[in-house]
N, C-alpha and C. Protein backbone atom coordinates (compact mmCIF):
# COMPACT_ATOMS: atom_id res chain seq x y z
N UNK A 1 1.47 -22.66 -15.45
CA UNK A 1 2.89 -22.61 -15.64
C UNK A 1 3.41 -21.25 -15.23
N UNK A 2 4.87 -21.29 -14.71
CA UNK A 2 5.25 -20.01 -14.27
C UNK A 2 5.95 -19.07 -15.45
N UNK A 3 5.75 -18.56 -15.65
CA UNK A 3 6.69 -17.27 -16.26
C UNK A 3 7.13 -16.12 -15.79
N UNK A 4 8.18 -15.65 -16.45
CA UNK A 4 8.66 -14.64 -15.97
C UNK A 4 8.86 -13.39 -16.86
N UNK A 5 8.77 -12.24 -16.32
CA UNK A 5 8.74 -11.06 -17.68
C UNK A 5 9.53 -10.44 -17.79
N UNK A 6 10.03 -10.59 -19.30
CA UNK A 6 11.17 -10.09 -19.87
C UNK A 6 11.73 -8.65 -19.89
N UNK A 7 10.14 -7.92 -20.42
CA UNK A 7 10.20 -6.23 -20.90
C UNK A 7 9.07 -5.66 -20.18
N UNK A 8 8.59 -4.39 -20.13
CA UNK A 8 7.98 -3.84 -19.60
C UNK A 8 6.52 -4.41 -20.07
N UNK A 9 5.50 -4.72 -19.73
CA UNK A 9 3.98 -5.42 -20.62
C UNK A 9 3.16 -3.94 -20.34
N UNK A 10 3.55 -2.87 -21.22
CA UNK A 10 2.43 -1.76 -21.71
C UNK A 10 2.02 -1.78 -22.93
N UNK A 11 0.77 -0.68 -23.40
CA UNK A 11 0.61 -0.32 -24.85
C UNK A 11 1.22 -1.37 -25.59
N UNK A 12 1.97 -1.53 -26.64
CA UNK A 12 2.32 -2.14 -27.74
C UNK A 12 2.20 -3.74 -27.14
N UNK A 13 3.26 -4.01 -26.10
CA UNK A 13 3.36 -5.15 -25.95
C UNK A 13 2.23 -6.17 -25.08
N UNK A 14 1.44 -5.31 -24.82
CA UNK A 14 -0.05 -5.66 -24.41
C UNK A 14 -0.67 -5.88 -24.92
N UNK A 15 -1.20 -4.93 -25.90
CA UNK A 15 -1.56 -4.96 -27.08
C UNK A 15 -1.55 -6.62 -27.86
N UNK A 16 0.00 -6.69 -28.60
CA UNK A 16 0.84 -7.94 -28.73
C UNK A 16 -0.15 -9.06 -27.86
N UNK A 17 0.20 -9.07 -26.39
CA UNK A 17 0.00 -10.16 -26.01
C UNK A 17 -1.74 -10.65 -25.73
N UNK A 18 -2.46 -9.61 -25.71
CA UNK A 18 -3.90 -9.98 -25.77
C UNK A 18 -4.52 -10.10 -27.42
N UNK A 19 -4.21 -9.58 -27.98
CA UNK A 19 -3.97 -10.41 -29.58
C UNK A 19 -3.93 -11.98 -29.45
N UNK A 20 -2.66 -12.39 -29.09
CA UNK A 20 -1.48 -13.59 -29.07
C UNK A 20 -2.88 -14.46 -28.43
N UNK A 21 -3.54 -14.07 -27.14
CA UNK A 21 -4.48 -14.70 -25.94
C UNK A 21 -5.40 -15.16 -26.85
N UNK A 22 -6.08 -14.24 -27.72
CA UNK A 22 -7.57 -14.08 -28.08
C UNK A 22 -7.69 -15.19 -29.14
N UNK A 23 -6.19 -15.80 -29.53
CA UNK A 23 -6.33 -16.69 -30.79
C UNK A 23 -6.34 -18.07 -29.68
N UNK A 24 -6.41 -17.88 -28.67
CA UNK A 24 -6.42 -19.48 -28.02
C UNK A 24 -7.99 -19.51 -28.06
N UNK A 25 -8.70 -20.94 -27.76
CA UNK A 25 -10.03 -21.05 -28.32
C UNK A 25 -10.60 -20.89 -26.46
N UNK A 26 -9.53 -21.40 -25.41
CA UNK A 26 -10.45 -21.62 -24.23
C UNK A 26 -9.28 -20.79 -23.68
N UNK A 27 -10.12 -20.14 -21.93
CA UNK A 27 -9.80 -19.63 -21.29
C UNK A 27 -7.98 -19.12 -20.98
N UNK A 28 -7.51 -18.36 -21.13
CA UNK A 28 -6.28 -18.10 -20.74
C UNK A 28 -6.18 -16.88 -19.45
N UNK A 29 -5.70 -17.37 -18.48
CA UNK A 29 -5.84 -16.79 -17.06
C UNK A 29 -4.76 -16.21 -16.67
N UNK A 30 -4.27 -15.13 -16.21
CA UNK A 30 -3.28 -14.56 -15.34
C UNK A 30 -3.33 -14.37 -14.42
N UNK A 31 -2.36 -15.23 -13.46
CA UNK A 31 -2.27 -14.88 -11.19
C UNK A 31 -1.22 -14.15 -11.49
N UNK A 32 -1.69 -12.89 -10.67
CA UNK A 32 -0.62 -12.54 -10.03
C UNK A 32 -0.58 -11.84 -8.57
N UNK A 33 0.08 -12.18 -7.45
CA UNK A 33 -0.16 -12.00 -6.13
C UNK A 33 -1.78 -12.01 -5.92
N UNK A 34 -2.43 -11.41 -5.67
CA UNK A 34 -4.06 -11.57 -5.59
C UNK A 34 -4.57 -11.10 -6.49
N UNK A 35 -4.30 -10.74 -7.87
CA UNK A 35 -5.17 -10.75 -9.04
C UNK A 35 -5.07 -12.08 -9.64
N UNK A 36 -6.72 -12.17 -10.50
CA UNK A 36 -6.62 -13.26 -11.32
C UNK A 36 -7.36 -12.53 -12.52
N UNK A 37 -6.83 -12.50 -13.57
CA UNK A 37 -6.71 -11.74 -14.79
C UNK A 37 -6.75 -12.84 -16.10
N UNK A 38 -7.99 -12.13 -16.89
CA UNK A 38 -8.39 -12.88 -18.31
C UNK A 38 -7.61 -12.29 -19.32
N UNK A 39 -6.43 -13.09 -19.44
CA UNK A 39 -5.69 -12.45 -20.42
C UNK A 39 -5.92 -11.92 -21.48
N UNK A 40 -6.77 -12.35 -21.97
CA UNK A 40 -7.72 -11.75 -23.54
C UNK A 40 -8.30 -10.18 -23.06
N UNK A 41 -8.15 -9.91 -22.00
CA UNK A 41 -8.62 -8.23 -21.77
C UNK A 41 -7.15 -7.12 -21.84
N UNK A 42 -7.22 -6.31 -22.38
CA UNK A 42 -6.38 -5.16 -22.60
C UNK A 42 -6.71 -4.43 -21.16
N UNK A 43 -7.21 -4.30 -20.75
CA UNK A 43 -7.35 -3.44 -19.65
C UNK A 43 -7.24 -4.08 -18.08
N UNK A 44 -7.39 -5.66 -18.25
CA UNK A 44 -6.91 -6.00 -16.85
C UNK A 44 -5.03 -6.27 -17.32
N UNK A 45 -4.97 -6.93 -18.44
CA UNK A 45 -3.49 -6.88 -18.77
C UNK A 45 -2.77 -5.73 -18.34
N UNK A 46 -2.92 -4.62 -18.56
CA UNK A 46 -2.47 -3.13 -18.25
C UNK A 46 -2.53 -3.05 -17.01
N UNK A 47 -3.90 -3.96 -16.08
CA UNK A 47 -3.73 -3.32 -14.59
C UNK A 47 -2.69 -3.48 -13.97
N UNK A 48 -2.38 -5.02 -14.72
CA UNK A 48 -1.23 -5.69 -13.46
C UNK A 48 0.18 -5.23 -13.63
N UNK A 49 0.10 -3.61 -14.79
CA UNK A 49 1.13 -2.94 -14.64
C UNK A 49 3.15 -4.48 -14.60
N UNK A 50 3.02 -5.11 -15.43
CA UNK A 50 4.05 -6.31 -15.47
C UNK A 50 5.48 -5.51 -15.58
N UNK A 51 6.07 -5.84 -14.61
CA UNK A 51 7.47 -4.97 -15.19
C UNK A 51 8.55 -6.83 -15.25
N UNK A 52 9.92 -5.97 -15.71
CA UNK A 52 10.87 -7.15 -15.92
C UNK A 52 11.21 -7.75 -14.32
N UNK A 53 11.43 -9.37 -14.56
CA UNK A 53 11.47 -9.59 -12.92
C UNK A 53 10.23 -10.72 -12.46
N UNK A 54 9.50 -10.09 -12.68
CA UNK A 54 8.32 -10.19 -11.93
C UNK A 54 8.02 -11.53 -12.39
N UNK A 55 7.02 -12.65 -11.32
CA UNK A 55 6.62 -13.49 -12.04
C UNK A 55 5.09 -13.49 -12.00
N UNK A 56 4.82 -14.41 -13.03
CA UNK A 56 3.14 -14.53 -13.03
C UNK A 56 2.93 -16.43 -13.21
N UNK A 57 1.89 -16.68 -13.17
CA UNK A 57 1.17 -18.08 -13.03
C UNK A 57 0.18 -17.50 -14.50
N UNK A 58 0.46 -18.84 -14.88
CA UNK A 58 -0.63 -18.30 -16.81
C UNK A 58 -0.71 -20.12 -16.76
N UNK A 59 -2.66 -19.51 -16.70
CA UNK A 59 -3.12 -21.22 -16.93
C UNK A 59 -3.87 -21.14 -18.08
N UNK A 60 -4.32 -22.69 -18.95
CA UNK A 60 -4.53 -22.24 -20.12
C UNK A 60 -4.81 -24.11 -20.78
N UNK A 61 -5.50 -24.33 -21.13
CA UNK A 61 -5.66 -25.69 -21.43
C UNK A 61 -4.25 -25.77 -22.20
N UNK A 62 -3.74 -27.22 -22.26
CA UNK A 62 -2.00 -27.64 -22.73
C UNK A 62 -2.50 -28.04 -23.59
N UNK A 63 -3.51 -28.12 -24.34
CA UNK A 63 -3.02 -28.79 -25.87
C UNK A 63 -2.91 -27.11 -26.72
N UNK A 64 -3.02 -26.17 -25.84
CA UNK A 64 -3.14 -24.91 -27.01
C UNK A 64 -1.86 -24.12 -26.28
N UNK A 65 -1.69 -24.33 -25.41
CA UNK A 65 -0.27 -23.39 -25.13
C UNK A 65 1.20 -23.71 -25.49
N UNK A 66 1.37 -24.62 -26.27
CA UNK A 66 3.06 -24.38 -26.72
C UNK A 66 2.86 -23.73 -28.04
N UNK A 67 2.45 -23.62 -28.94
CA UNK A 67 1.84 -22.14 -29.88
C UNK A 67 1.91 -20.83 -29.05
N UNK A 68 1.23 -20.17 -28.28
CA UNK A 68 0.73 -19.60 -27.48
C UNK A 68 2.24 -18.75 -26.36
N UNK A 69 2.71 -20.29 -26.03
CA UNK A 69 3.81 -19.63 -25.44
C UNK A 69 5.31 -19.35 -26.41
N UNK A 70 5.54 -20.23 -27.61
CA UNK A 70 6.28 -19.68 -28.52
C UNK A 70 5.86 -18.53 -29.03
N UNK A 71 4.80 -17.93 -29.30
CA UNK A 71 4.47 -16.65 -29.81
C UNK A 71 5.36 -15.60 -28.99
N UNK A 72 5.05 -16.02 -27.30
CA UNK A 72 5.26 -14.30 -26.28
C UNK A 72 6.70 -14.79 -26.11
N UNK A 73 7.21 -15.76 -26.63
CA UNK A 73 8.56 -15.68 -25.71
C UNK A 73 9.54 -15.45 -27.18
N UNK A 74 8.95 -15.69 -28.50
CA UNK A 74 9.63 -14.94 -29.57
C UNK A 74 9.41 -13.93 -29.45
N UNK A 75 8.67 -12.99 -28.90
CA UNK A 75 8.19 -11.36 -29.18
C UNK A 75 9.44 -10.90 -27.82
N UNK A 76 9.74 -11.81 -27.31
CA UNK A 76 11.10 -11.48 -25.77
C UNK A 76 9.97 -11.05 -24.61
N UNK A 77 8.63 -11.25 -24.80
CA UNK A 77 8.02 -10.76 -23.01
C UNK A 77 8.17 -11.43 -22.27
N UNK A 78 8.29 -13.10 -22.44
CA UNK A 78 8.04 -13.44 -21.09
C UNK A 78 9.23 -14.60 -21.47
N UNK A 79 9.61 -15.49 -20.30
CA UNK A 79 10.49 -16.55 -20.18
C UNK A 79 10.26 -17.66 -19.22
N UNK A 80 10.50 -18.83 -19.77
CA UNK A 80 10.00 -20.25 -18.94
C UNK A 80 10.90 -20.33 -17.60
């Protein structure tokens, strides 16, 4: 699914969102242009440096992501 990012994704809100990842039980993935990023890592999250604007591709088995995506889009990072 596509999203789009709300606020800057550093420190805190990274933080936030690989937390948010780590409670899904299977794989949660981030594309972006030629990265493909395990969202459950703090340090590839940080690589892809996310500013507002930008979009990303976040795959993720569907019976666990509408939890998952109500979490980041109440916290304001990202948008459907």
């Amino acid at each position: 699914m596509k999203l789009t990012v709300k606020k800057p994704i550093f420190a805190e809100s990274a933080s936030f969102f690989v937390n948010q990842a780590s409670q899904v039980s299977g794989k949660v993935i981030i594309k972006k242009d030629h990265w493909v990023i395990d969202a459950k890592s703090l340090l590839g999250v940080l690589a892809l440096s996310l500013q507002p604007g930008q979009e990303i591709d976040l795959e993720m088995d569907e019976s666990e992501s509408s939890q998952f995506l109500k979490r980041i889009t109440e916290e304001d990072l990202f948008e459907q």
